[in-house]
C-alpha atoms as a PDB file:
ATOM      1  CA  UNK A   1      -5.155  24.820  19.821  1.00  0.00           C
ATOM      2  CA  UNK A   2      -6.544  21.726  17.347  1.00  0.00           C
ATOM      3  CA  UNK A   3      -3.946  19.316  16.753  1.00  0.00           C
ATOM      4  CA  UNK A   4      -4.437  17.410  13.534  1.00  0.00           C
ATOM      5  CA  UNK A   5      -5.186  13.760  14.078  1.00  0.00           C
ATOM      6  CA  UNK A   6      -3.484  12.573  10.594  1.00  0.00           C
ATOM      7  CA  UNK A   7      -0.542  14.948  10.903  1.00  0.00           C
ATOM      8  CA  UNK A   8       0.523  13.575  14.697  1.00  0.00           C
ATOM      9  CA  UNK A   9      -0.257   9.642  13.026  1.00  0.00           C
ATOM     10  CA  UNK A  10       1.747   9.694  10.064  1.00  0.00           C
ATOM     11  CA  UNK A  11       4.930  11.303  12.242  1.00  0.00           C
ATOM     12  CA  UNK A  12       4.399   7.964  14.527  1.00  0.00           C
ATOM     13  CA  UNK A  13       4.234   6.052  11.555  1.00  0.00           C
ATOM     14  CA  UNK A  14       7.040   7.665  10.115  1.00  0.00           C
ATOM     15  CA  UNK A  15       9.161   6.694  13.001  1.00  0.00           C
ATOM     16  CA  UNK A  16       8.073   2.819  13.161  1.00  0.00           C
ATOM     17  CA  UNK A  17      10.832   0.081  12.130  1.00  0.00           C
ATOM     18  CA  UNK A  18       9.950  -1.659   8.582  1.00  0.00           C
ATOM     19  CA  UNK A  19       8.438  -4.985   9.018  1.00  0.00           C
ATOM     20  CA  UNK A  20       9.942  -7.783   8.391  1.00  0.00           C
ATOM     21  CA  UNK A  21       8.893 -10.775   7.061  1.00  0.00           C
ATOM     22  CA  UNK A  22       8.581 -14.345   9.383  1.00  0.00           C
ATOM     23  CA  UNK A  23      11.738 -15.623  10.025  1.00  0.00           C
ATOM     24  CA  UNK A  24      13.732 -11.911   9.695  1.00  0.00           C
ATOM     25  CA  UNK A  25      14.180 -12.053   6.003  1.00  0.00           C
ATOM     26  CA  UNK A  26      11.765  -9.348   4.160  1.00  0.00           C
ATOM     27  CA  UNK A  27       9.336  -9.281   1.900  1.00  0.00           C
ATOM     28  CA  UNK A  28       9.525  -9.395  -1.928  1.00  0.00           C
ATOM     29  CA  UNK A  29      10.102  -6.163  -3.697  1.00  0.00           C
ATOM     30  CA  UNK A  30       6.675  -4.761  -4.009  1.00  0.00           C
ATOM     31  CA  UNK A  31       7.917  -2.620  -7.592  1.00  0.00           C
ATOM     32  CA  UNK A  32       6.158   0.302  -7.027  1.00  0.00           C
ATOM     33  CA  UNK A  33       7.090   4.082  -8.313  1.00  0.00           C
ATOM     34  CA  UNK A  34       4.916   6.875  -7.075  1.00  0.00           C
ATOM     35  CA  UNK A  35       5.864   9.018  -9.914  1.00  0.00           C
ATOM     36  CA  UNK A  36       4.348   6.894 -12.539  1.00  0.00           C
ATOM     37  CA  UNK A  37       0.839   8.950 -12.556  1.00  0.00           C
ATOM     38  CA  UNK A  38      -0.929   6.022 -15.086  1.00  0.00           C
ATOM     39  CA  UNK A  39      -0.396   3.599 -11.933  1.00  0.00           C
ATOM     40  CA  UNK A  40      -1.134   5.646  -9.984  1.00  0.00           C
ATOM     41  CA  UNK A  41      -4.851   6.606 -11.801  1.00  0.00           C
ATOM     42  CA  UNK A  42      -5.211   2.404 -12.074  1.00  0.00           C
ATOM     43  CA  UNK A  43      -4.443   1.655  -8.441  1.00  0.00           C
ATOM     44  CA  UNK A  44      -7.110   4.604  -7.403  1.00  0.00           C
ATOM     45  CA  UNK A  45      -9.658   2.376 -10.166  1.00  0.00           C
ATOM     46  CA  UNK A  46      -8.498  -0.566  -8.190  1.00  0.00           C
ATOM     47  CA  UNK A  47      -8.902   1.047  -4.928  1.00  0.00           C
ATOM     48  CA  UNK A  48     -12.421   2.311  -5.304  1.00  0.00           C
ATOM     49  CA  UNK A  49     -13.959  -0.625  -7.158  1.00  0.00           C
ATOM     50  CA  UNK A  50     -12.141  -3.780  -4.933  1.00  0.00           C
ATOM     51  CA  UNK A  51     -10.706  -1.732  -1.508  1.00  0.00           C
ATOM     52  CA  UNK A  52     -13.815   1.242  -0.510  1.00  0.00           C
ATOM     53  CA  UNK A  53     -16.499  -1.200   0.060  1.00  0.00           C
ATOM     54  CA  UNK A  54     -14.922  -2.377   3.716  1.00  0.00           C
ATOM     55  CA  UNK A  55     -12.390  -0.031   3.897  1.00  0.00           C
ATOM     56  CA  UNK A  56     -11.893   3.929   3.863  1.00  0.00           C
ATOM     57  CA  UNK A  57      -9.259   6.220   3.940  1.00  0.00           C
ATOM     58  CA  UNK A  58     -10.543   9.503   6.069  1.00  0.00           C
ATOM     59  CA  UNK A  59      -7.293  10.816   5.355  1.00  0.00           C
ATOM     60  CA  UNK A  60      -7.627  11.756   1.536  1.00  0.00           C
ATOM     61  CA  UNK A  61     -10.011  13.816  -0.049  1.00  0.00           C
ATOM     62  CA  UNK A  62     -11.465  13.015  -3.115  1.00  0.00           C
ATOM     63  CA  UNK A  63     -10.456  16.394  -4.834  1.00  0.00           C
ATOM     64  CA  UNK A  64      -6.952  16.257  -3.422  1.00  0.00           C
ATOM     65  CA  UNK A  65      -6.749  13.155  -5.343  1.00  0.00           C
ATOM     66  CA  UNK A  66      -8.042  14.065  -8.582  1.00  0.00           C
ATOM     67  CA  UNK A  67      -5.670  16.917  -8.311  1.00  0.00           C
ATOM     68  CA  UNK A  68      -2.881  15.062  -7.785  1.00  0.00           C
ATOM     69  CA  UNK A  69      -3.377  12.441 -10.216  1.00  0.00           C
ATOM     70  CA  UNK A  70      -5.190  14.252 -13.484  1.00  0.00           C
ATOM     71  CA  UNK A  71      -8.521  13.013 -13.033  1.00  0.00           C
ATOM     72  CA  UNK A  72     -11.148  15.619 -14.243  1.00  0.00           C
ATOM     73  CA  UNK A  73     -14.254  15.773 -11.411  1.00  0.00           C
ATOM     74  CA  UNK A  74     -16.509  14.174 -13.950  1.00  0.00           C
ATOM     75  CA  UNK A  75     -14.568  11.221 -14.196  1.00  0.00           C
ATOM     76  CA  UNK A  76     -14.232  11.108 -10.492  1.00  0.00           C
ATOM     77  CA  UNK A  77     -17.987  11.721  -9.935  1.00  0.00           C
ATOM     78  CA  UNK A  78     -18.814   9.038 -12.320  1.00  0.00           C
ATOM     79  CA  UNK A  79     -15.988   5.919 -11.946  1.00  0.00           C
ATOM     80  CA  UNK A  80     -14.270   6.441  -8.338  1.00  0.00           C
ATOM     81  CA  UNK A  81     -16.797   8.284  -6.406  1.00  0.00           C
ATOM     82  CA  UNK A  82     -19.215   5.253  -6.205  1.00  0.00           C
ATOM     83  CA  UNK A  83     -20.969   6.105  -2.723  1.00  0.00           C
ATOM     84  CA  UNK A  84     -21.643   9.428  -4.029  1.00  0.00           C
ATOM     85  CA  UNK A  85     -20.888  12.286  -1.464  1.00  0.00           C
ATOM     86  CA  UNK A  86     -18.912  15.739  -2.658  1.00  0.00           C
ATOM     87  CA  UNK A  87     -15.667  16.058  -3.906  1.00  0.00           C
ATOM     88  CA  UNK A  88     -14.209  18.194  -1.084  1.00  0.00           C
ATOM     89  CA  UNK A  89     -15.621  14.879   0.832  1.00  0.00           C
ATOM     90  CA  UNK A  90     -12.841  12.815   2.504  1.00  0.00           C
ATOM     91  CA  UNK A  91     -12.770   8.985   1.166  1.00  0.00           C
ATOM     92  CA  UNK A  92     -15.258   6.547   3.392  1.00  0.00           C
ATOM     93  CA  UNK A  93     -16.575   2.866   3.147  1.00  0.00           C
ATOM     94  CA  UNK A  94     -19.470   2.600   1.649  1.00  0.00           C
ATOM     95  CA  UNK A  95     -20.089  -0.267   4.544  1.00  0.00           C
ATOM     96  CA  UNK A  96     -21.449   1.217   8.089  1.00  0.00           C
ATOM     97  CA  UNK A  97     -18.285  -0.046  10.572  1.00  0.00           C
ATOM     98  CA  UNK A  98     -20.434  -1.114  12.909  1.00  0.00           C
ATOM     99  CA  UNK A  99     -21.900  -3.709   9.928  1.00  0.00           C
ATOM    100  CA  UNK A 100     -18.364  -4.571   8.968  1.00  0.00           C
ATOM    101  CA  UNK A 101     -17.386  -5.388  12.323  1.00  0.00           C
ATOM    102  CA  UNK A 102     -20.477  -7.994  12.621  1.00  0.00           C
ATOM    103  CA  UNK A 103     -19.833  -9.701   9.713  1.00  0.00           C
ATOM    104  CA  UNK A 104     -15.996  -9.755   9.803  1.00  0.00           C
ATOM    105  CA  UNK A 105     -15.364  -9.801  13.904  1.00  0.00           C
ATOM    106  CA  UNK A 106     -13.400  -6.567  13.549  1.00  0.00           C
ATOM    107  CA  UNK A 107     -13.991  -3.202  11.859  1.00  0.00           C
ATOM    108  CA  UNK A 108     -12.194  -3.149   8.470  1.00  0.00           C
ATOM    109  CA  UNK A 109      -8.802  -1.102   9.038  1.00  0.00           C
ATOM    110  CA  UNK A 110      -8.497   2.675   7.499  1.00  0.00           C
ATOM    111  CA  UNK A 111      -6.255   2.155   4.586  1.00  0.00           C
ATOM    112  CA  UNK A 112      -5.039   6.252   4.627  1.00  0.00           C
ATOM    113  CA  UNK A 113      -1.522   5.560   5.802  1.00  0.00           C
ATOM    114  CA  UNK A 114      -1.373   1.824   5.461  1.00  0.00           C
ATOM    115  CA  UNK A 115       1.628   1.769   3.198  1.00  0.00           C
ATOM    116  CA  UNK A 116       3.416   3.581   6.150  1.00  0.00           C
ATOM    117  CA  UNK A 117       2.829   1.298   8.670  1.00  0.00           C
ATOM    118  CA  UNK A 118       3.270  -1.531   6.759  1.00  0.00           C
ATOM    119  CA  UNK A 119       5.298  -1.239   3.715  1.00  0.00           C
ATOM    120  CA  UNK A 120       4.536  -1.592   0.336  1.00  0.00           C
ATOM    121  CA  UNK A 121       6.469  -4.613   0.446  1.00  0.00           C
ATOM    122  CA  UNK A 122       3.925  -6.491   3.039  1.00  0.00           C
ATOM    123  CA  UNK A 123       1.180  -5.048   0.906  1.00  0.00           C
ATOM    124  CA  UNK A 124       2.134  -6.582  -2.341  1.00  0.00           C
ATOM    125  CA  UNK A 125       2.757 -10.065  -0.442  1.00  0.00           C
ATOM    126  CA  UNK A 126      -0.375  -9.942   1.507  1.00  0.00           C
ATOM    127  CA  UNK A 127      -2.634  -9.577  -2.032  1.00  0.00           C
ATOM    128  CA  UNK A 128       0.034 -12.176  -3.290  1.00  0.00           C
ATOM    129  CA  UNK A 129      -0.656 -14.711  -0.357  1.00  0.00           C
ATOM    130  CA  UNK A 130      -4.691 -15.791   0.018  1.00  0.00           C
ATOM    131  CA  UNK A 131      -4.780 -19.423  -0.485  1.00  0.00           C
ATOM    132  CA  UNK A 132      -7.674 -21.743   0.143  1.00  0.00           C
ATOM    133  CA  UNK A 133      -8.184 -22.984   3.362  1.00  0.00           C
ATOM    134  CA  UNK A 134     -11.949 -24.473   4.347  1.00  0.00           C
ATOM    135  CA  UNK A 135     -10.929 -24.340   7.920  1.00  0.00           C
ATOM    136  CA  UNK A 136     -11.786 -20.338   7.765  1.00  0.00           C
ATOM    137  CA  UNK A 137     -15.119 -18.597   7.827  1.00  0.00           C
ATOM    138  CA  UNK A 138     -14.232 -17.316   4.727  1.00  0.00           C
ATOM    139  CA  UNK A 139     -12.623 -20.336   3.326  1.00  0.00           C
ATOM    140  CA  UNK A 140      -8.802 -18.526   2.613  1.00  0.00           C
ATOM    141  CA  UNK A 141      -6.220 -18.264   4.425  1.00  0.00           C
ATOM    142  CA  UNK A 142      -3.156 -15.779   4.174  1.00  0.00           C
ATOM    143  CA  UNK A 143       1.029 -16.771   3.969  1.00  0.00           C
ATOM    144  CA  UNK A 144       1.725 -12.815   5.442  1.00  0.00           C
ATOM    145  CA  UNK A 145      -1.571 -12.829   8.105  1.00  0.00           C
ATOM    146  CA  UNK A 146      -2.129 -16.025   9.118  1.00  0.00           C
ATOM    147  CA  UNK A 147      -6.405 -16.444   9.786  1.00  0.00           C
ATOM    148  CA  UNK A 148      -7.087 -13.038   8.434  1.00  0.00           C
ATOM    149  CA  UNK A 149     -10.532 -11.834   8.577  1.00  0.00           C
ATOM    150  CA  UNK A 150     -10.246 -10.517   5.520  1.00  0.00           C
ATOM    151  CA  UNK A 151     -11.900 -12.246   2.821  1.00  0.00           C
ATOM    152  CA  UNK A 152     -10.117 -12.979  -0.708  1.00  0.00           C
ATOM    153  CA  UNK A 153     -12.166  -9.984  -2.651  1.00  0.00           C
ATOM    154  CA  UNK A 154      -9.186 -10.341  -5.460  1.00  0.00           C
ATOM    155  CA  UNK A 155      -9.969 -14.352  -6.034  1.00  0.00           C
ATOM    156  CA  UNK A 156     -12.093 -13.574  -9.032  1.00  0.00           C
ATOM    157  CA  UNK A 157      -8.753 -11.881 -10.446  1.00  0.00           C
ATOM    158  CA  UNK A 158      -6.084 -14.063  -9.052  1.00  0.00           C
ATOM    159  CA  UNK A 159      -7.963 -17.218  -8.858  1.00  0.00           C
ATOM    160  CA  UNK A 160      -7.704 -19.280  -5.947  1.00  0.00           C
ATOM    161  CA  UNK A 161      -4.301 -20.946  -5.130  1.00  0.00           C
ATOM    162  CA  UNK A 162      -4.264 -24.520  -3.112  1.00  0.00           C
ATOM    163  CA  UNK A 163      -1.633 -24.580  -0.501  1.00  0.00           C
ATOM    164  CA  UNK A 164       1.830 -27.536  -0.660  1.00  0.00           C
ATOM    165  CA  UNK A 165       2.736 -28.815   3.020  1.00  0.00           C
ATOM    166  CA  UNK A 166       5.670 -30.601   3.941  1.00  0.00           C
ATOM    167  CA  UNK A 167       5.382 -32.185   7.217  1.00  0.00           C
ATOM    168  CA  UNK A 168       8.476 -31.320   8.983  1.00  0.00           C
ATOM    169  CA  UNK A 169       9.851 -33.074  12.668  1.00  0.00           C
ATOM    170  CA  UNK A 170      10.909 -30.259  15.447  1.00  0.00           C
ATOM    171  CA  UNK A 171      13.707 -31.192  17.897  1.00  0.00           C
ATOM    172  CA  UNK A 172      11.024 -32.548  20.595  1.00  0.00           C
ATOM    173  CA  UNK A 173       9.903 -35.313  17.937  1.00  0.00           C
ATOM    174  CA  UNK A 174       6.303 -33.507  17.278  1.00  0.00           C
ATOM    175  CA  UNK A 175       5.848 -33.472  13.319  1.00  0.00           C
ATOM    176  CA  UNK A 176       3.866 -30.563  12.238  1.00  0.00           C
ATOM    177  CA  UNK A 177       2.595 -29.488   8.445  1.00  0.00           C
ATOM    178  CA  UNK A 178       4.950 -26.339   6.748  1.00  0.00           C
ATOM    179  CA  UNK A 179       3.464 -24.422   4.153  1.00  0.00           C
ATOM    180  CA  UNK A 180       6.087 -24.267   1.581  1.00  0.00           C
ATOM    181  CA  UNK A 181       4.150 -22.764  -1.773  1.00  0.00           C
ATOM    182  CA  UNK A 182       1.308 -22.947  -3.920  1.00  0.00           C
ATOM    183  CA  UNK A 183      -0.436 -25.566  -7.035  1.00  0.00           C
ATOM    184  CA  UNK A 184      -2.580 -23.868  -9.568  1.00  0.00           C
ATOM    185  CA  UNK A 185      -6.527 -23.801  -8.612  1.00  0.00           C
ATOM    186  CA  UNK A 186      -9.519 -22.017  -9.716  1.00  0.00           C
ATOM    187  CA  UNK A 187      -8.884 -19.945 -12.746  1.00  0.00           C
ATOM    188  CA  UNK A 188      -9.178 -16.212 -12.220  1.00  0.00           C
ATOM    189  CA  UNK A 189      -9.978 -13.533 -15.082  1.00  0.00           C
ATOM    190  CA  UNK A 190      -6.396 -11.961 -15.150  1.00  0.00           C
ATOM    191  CA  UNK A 191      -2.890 -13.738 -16.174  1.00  0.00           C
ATOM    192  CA  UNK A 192       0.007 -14.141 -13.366  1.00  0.00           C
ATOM    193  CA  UNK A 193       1.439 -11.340 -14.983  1.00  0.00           C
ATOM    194  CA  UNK A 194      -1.777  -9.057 -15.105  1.00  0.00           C
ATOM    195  CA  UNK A 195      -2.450  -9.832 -11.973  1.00  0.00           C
ATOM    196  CA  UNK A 196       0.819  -8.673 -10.599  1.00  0.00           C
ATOM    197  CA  UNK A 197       0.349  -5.735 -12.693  1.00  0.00           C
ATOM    198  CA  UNK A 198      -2.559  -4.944 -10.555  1.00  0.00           C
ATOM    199  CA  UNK A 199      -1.240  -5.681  -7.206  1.00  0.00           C
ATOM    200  CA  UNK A 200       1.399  -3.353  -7.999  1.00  0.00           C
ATOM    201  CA  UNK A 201      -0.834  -0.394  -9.210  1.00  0.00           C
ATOM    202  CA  UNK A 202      -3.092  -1.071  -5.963  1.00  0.00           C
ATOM    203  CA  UNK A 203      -0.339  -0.916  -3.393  1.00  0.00           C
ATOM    204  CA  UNK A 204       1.531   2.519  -5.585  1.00  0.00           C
ATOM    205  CA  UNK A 205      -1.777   4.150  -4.823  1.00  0.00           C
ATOM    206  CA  UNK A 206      -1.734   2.700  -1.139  1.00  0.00           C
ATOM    207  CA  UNK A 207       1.809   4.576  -1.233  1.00  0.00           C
ATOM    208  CA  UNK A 208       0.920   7.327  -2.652  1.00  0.00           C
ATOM    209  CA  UNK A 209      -2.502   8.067  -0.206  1.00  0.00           C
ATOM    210  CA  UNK A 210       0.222   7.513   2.951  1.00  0.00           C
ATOM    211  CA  UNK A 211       2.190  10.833   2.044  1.00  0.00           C
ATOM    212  CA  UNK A 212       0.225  12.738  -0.741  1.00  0.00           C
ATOM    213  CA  UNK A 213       3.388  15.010  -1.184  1.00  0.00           C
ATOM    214  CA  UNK A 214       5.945  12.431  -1.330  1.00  0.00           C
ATOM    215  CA  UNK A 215       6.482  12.370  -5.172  1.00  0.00           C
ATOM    216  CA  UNK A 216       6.713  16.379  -5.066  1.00  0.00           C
ATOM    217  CA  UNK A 217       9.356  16.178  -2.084  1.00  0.00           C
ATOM    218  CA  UNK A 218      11.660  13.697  -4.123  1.00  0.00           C
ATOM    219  CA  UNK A 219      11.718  16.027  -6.973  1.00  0.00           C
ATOM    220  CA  UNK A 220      12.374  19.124  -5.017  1.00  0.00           C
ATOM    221  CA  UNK A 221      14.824  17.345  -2.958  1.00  0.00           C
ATOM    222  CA  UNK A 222      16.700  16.832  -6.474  1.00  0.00           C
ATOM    223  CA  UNK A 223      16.940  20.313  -6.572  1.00  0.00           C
ATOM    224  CA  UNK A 224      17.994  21.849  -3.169  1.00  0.00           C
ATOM    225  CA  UNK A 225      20.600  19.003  -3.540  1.00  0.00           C
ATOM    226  CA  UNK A 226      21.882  20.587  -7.171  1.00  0.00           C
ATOM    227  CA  UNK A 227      21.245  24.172  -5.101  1.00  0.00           C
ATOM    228  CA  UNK A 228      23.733  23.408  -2.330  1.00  0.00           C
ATOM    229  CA  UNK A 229      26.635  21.767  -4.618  1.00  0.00           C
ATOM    230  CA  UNK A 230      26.348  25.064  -6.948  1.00  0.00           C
ATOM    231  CA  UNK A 231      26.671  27.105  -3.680  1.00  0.00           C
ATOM    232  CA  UNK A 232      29.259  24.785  -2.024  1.00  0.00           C
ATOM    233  CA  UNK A 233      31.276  25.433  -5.359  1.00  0.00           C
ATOM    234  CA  UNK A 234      30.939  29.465  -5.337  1.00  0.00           C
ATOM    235  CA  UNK A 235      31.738  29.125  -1.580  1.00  0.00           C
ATOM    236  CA  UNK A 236      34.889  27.304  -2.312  1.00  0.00           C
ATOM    237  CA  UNK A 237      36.163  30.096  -5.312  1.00  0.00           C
ATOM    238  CA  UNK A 238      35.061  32.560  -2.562  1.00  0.00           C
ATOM    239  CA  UNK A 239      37.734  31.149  -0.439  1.00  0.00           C
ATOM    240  CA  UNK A 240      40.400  30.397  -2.657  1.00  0.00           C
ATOM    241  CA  UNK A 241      40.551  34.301  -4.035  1.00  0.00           C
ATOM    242  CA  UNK A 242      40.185  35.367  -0.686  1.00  0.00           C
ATOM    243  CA  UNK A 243      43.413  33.329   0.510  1.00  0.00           C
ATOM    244  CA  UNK A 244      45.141  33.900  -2.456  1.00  0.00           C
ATOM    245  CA  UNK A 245      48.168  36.433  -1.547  1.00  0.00           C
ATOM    246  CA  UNK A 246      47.710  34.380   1.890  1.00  0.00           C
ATOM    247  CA  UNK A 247      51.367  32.714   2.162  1.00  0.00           C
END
């Protein structure tokens, strides 16, 4: 019998405890909404232009997604589908992982159910938290992953934020440096706001690619909820004309 790789993953997944952020408290409130299908569309934009040349997601299928989200195959084939391949084709790097994990020191990670082992939450504050650092190989640093290998492919967008220490005296009398937030630095292309706009379309298509089904479950759960309260109601007139004469 062939067990199905993603199916036995996302159940483990499903069953892991939401992360929290340092400290216990959690993350920011990532604002996502799987049923809003435009986000959705610009997050999958996002995904393939900024996200598919490190990472994959061997997971989804390309014509799953277009089905899903209203995208006809020609503008699949022409604006998401940028390492070429077939529809039916599940979603890859464009970036051997064996090439990745020489320049990086680690194989990008599959971003398929990322959302579910994470949280959308973590996602939005990771893409929030690059800040420069020239101590790195890559010159950033993260607040969420602290010397991620990942490089700051957003910076262009965001800009490129400067990090605000505090130095700060334990109990044993050794004074250490405490991030506590961010100065304006390099410019980037997008506003604050836009660029929040487009963390949050990126991580509801992170969401979205982590249970394909999800938004379709919700809305049928609506349902079999409104199914059981009419039949709970019939099932209680049932029993009250059926006890009726009943002293």
């Amino acid at each position: 019998m062939r067990i199905d790789r993603g199916l036995v993953l996302a159940l483990a997944l499903s069953l892991a405890p939401p992360v929290m952020a340092a400290g216990g408290g959690s993350y920011p409130d990532a604002g996502t909404d799987i049923h809003d299908t435009p986000s959705l569309q610009r997050g999958a934009r996002n995904f393939a232009n900024y996200c598919m040349g490190c990472h994959s997601a061997q997971y989804m299928r390309w014509n799953r997604l277009a089905a899903d989200l209203g995208i006809s195959e020609q503008v699949l084939e022409e604006n998401l589908m940028l390492a070429g391949g077939k529809p039916h084709d599940v979603i890859l790097s464009a970036m051997p992982a064996a090439q990745a994990a020489e320049w990086f020191g680690k194989a990008p990670p599959d971003l398929s159910l990322i959302a579910r082992s994470r949280g959308v939450d973590y996602l939005s504050a990771f893409l929030h938290g690059f800040y420069a650092d020239p101590s790195r190989p890559t010159g950033v640093n993260n607040t969420v992953l602290a010397n991620t290998a990942m490089p700051h492919v957003l910076a262009n967008l965001q800009g490129l934020q400067e990090a605000e220490y505090e130095l700060v005296t334990r109990e044993d009398g050794v004074t250490e440096q405490h991030l506590v937030g961010f100065k304006a630095g390099a410019p980037g292309e997008l506003t604050p706001e836009q660029y929040d706009d487009f963390v949050r379309d990126t991580v509801n298509f992170l969401d979205y690619m982590g249970e394909p089904v999800k938004a379709k479950r919700e809305r049928l759960g609506v349902w079999v909820v409104l199914f059981l309260l009419v039949l709970f109601l019939l099932a209680w007139l049932q029993k009250k004309e059926y006890w009726k004469d009943v002293r």
